[in-house]
N, C-alpha and C. Protein backbone atom coordinates (compact mmCIF):
# COMPACT_ATOMS: atom_id res chain seq x y z
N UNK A 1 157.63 127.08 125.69
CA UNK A 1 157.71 127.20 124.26
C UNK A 1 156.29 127.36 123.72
N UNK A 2 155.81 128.02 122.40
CA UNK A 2 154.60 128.26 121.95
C UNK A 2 155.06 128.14 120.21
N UNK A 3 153.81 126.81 120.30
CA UNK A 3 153.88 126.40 118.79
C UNK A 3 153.03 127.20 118.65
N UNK A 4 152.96 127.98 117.18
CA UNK A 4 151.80 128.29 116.46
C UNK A 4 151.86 127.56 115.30
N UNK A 5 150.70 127.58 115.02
CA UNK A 5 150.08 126.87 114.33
C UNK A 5 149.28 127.63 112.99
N UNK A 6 149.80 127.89 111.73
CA UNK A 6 148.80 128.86 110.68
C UNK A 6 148.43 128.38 109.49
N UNK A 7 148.94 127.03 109.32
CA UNK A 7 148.80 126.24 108.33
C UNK A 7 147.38 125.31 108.28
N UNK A 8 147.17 125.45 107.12
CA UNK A 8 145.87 124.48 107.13
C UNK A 8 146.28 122.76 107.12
N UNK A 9 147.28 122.43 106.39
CA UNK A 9 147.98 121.10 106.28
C UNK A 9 149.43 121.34 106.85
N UNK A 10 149.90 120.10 107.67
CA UNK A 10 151.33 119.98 108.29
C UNK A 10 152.16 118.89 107.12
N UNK A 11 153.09 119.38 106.90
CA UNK A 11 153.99 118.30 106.41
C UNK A 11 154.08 117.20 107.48
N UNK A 12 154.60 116.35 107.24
CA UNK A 12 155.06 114.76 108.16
C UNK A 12 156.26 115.74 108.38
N UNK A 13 157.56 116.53 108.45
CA UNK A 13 158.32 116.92 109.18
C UNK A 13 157.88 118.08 109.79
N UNK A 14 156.77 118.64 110.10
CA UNK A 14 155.76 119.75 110.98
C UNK A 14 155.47 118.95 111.77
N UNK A 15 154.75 117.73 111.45
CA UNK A 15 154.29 116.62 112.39
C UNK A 15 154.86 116.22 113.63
N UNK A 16 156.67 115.96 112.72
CA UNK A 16 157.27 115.42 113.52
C UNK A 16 158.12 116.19 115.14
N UNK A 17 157.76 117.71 114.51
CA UNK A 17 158.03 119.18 115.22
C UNK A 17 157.53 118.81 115.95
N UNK A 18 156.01 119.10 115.69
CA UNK A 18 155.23 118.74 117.20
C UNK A 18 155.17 117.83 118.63
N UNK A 19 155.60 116.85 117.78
CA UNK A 19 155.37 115.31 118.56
C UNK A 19 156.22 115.76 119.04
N UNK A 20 157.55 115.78 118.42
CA UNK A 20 159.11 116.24 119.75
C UNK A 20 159.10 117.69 120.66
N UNK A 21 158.12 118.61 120.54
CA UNK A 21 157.67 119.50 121.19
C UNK A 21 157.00 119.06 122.34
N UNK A 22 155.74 117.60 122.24
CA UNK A 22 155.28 117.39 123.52
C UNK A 22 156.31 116.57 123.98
N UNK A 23 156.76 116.37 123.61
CA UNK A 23 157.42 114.99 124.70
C UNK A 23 159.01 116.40 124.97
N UNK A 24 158.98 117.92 125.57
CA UNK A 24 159.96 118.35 125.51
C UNK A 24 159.84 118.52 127.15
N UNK A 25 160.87 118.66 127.29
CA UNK A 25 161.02 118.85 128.86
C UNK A 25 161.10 120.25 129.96
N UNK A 26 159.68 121.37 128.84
CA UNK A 26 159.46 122.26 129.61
C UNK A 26 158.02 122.65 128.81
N UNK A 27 157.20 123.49 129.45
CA UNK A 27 155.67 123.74 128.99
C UNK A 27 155.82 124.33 127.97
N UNK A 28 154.77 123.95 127.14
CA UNK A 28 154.40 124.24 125.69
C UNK A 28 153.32 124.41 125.89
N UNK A 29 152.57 125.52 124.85
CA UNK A 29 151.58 126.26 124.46
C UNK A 29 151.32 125.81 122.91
N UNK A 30 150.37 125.37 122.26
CA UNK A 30 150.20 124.92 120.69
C UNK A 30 148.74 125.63 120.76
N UNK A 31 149.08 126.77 119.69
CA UNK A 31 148.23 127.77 119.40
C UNK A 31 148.16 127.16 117.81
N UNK A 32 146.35 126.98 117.36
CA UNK A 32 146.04 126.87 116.51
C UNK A 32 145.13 128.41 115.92
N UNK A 33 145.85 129.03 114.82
CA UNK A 33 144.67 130.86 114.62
C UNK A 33 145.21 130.60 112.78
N UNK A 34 144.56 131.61 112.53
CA UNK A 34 143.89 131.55 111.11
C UNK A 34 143.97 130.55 110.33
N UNK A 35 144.56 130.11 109.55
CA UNK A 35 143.88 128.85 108.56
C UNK A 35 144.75 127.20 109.38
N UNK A 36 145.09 127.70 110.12
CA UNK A 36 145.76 126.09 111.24
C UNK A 36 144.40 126.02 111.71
N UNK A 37 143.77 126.84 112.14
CA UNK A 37 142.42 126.03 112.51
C UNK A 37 141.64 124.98 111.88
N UNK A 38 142.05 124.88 110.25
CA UNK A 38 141.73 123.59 109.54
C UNK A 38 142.63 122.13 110.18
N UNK A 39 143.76 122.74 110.55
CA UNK A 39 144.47 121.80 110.83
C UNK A 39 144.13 120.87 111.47
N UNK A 40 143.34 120.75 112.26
CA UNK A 40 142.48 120.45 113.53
C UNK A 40 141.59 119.13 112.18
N UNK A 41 140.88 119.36 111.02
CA UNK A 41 140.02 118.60 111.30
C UNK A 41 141.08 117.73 109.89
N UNK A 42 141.92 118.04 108.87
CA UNK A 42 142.58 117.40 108.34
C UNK A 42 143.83 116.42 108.71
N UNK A 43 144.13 117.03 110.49
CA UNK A 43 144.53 116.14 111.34
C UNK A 43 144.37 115.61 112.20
N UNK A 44 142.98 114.95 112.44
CA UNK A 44 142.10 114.74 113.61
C UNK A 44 142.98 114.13 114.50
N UNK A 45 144.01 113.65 114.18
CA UNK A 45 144.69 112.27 115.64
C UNK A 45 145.96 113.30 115.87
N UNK A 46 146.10 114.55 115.24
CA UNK A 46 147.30 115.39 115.75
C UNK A 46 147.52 115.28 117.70
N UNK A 47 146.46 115.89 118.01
CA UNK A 47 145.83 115.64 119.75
C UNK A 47 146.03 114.90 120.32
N UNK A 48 145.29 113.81 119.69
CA UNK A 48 145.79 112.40 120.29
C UNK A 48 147.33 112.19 119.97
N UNK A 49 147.64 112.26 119.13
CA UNK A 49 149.28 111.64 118.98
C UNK A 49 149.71 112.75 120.61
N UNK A 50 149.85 113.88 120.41
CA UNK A 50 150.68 114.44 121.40
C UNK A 50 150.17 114.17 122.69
N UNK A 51 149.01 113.63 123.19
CA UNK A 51 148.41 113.22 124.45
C UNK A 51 148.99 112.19 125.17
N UNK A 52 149.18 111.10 123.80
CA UNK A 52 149.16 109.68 123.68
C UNK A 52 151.16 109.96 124.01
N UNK A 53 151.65 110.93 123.73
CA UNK A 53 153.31 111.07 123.92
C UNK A 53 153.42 111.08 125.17
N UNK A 54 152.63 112.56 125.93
CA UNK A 54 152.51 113.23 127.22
C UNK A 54 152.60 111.71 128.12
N UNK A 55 150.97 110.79 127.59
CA UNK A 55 150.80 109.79 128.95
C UNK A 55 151.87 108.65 128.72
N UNK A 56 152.32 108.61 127.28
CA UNK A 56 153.87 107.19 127.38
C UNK A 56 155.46 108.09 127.89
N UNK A 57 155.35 108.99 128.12
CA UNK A 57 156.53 109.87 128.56
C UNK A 57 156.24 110.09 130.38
N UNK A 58 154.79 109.90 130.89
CA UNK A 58 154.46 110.28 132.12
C UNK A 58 155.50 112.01 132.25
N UNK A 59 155.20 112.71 131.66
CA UNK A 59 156.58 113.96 131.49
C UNK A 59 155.59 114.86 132.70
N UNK A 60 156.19 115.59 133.14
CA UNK A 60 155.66 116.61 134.78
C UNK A 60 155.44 118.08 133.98
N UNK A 61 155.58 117.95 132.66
CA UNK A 61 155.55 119.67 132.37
C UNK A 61 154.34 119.51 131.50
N UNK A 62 153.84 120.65 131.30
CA UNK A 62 152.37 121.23 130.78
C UNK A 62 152.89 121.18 129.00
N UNK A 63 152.27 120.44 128.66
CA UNK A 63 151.28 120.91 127.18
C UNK A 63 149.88 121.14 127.10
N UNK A 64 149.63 122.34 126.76
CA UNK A 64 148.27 122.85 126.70
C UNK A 64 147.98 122.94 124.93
N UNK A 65 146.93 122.94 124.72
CA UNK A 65 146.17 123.42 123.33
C UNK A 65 145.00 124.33 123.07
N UNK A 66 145.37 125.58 122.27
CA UNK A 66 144.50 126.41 122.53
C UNK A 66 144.20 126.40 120.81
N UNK A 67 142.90 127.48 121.18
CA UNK A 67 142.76 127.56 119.22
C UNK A 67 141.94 129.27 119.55
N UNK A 68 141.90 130.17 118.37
CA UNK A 68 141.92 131.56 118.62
C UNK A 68 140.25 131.41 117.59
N UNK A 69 139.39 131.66 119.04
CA UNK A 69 138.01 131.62 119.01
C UNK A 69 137.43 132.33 117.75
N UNK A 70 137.86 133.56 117.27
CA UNK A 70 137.31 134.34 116.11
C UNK A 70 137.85 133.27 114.79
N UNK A 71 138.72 132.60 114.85
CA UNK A 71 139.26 132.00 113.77
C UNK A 71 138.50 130.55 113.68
N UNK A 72 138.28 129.97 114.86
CA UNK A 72 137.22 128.48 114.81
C UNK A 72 135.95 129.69 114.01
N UNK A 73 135.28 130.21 114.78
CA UNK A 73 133.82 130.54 114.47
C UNK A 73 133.84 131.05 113.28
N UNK A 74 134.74 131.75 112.47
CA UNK A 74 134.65 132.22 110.99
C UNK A 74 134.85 130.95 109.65
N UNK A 75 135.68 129.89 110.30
CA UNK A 75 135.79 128.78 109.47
C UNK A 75 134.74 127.87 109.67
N UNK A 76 134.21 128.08 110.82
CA UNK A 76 133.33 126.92 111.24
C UNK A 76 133.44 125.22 111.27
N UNK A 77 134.81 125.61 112.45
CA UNK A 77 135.25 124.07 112.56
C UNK A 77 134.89 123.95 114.08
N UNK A 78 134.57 122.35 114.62
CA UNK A 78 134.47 122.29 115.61
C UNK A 78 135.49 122.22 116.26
N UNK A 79 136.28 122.11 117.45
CA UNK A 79 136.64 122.01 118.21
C UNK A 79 137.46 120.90 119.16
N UNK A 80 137.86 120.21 119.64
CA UNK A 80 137.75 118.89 120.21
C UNK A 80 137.71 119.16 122.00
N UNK A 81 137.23 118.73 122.92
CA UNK A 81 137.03 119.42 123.85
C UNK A 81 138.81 119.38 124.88
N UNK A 82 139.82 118.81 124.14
CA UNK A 82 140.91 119.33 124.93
C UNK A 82 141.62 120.52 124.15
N UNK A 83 140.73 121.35 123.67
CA UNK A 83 141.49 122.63 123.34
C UNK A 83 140.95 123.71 124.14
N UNK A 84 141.27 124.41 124.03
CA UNK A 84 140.39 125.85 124.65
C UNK A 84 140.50 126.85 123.73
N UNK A 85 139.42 127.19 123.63
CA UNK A 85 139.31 128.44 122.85
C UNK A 85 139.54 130.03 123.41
N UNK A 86 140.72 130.96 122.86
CA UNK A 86 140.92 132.02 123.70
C UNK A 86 140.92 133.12 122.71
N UNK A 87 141.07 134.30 123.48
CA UNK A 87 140.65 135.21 122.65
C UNK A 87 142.27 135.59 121.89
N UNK A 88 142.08 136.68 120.91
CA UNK A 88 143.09 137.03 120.63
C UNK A 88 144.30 138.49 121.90
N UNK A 89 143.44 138.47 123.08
CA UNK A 89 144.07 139.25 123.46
C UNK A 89 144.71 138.12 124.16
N UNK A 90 144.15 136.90 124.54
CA UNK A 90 145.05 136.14 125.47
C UNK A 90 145.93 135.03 125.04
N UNK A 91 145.86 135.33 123.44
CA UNK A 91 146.69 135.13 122.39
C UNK A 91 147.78 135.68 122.79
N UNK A 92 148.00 137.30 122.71
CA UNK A 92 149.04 137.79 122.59
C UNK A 92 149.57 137.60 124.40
N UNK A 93 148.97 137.43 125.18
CA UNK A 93 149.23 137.20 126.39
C UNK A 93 150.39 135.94 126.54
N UNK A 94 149.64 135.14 125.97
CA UNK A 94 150.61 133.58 126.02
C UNK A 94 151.79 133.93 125.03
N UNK A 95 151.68 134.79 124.27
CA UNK A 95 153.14 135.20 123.40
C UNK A 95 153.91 135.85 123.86
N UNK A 96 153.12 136.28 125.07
CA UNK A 96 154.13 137.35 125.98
C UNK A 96 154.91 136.36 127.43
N UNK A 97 154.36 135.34 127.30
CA UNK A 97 154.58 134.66 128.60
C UNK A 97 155.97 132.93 127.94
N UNK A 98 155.86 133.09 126.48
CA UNK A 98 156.73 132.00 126.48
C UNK A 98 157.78 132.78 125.16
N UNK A 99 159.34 132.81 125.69
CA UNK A 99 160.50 133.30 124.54
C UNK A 99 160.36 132.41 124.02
N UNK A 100 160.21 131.23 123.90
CA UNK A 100 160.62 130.57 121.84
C UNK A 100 159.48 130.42 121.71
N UNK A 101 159.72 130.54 120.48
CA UNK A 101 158.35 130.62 119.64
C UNK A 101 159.14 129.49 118.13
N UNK A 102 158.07 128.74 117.99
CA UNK A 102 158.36 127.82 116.54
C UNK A 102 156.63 127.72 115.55
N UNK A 103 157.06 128.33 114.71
CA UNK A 103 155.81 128.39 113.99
C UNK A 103 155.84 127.55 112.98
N UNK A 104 154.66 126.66 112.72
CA UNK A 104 154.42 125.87 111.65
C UNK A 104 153.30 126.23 110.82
């Protein structure tokens, strides 16, 4: 599954999307690109909450977090070092590699 992410603020029921996204019982992709890249610093414990799910679930499937590098460097937000920054071609790569898609 591949969250995107385009919002600068999540509602508490976006929130609650997410959280039940990591704790889901197949790999997820949470793509943060154009103004969700704020999202990142107006929800600093977003990360942690879904980390903090992953290690109380001990779950065997992948949640990854990426954020779309032209979109950090034009807003000029930092980063946290469990994201990765990718390009937009490997953007569309990971959109090509997971059918559901849930955008917030």
């Amino acid at each position: 599954m591949l969250i995107s992410i385009s919002h600068a603020k999540l509602s508490e029921s976006q929130q609650d999307v997410l959280a039940a996204s990591c704790s889901a019982s197949e790999a997820v992709a949470i793509v943060f690109s154009g103004d969700g890249v704020y999202s990142l610093r107006s929800n600093a414990n977003l990360i942690d909450n879904c980390l903090s799910i992953i290690t109380e679930e001990t779950t065997e499937y992948d949640v990854r977090f990426y954020a779309v590098a032209e979109d950090v460097f034009s807003r000029g937000v930092n980063v946290d070092q469990n994201i990765t920054q990718i390009t937009n071609q490997e953007l569309a790569a990971l959109a090509a590699a997971h059918k559901q898609w849930v955008t917030l």
